[in-house]
Protein backbone atom coordinates (compact mmCIF):
# COMPACT_ATOMS: atom_id res chain seq x y z
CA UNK A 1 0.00 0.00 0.00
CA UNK A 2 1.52 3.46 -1.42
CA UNK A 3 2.62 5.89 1.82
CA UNK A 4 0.04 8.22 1.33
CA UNK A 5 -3.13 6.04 1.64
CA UNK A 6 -1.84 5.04 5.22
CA UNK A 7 -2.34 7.05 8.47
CA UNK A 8 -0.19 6.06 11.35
CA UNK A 9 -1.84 5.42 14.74
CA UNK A 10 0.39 7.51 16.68
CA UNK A 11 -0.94 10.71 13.99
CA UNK A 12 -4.85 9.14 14.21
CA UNK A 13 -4.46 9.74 18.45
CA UNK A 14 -2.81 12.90 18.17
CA UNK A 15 -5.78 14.36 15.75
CA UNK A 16 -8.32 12.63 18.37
CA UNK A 17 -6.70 14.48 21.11
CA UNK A 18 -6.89 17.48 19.58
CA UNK A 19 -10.18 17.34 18.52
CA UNK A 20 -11.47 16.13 22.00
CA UNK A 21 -8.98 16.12 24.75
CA UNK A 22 -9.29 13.46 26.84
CA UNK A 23 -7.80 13.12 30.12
CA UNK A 24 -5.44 10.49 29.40
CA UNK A 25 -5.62 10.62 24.82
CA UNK A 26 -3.92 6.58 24.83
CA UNK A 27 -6.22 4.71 27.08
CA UNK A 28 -9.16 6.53 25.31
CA UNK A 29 -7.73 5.79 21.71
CA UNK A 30 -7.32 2.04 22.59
CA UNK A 31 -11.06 1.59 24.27
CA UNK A 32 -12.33 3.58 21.15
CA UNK A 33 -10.41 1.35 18.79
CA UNK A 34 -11.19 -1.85 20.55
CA UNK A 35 -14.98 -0.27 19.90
CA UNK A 36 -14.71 0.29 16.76
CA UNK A 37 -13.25 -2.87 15.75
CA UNK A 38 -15.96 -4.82 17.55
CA UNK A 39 -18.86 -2.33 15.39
CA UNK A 40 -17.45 -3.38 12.09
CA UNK A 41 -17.27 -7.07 12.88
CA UNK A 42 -13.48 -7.39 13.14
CA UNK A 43 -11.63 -10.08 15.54
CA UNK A 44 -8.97 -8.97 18.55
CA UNK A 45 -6.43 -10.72 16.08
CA UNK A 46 -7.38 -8.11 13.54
CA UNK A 47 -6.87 -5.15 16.23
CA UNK A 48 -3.58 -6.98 17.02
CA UNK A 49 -2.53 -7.06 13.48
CA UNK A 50 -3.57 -3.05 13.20
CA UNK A 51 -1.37 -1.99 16.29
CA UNK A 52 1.61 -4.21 15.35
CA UNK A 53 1.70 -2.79 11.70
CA UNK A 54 0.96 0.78 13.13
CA UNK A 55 -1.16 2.01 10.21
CA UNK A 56 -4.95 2.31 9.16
CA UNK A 57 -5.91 2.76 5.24
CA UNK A 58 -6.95 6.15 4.67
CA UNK A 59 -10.83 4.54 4.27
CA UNK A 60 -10.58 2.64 7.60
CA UNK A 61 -9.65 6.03 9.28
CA UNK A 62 -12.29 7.88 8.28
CA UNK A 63 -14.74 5.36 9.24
CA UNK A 64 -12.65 4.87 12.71
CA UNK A 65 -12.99 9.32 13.08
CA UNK A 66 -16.68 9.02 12.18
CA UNK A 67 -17.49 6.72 14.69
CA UNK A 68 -15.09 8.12 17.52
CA UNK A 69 -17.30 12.02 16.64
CA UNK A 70 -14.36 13.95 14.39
CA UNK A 71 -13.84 15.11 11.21
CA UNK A 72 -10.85 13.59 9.09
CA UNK A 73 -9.70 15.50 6.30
């Protein structure tokens, strides 16, 4: 997958922060992805896969900001 159809998780959290500041942005980034994951019908051995590659597809996280409440440009 090309570079610039990937967004890294550490980027997706800091964008989330920003957007809502939470208290403590890395616990509420993993409940929120664990969420999300279990909304779209993925396994915890997907999620696993996500956070040991690092990366979303650009598609993926714009459907993971729409269902944490952001915009993702």
């Amino acid at each position: 997958m090309r570079q610039k159809e990937k967004i890294e998780l550490p980027a997706l959290c800091a964008r989330l922060q920003n957007s809502m500041n939470y208290r403590n942005p890395e616990f509420a980034f993993d409940v929120l992805l664990y969420g999300w994951c279990k909304k779209t019908g993925h396994s915890t051995n997907w999620l696993s896969d996500v956070r040991r590659r690092g990366w979303l597809s650009l598609v993926m996280a714009r459907d993971f900001a729409a269902y944490c409440g952001y915009m993702f440009v």
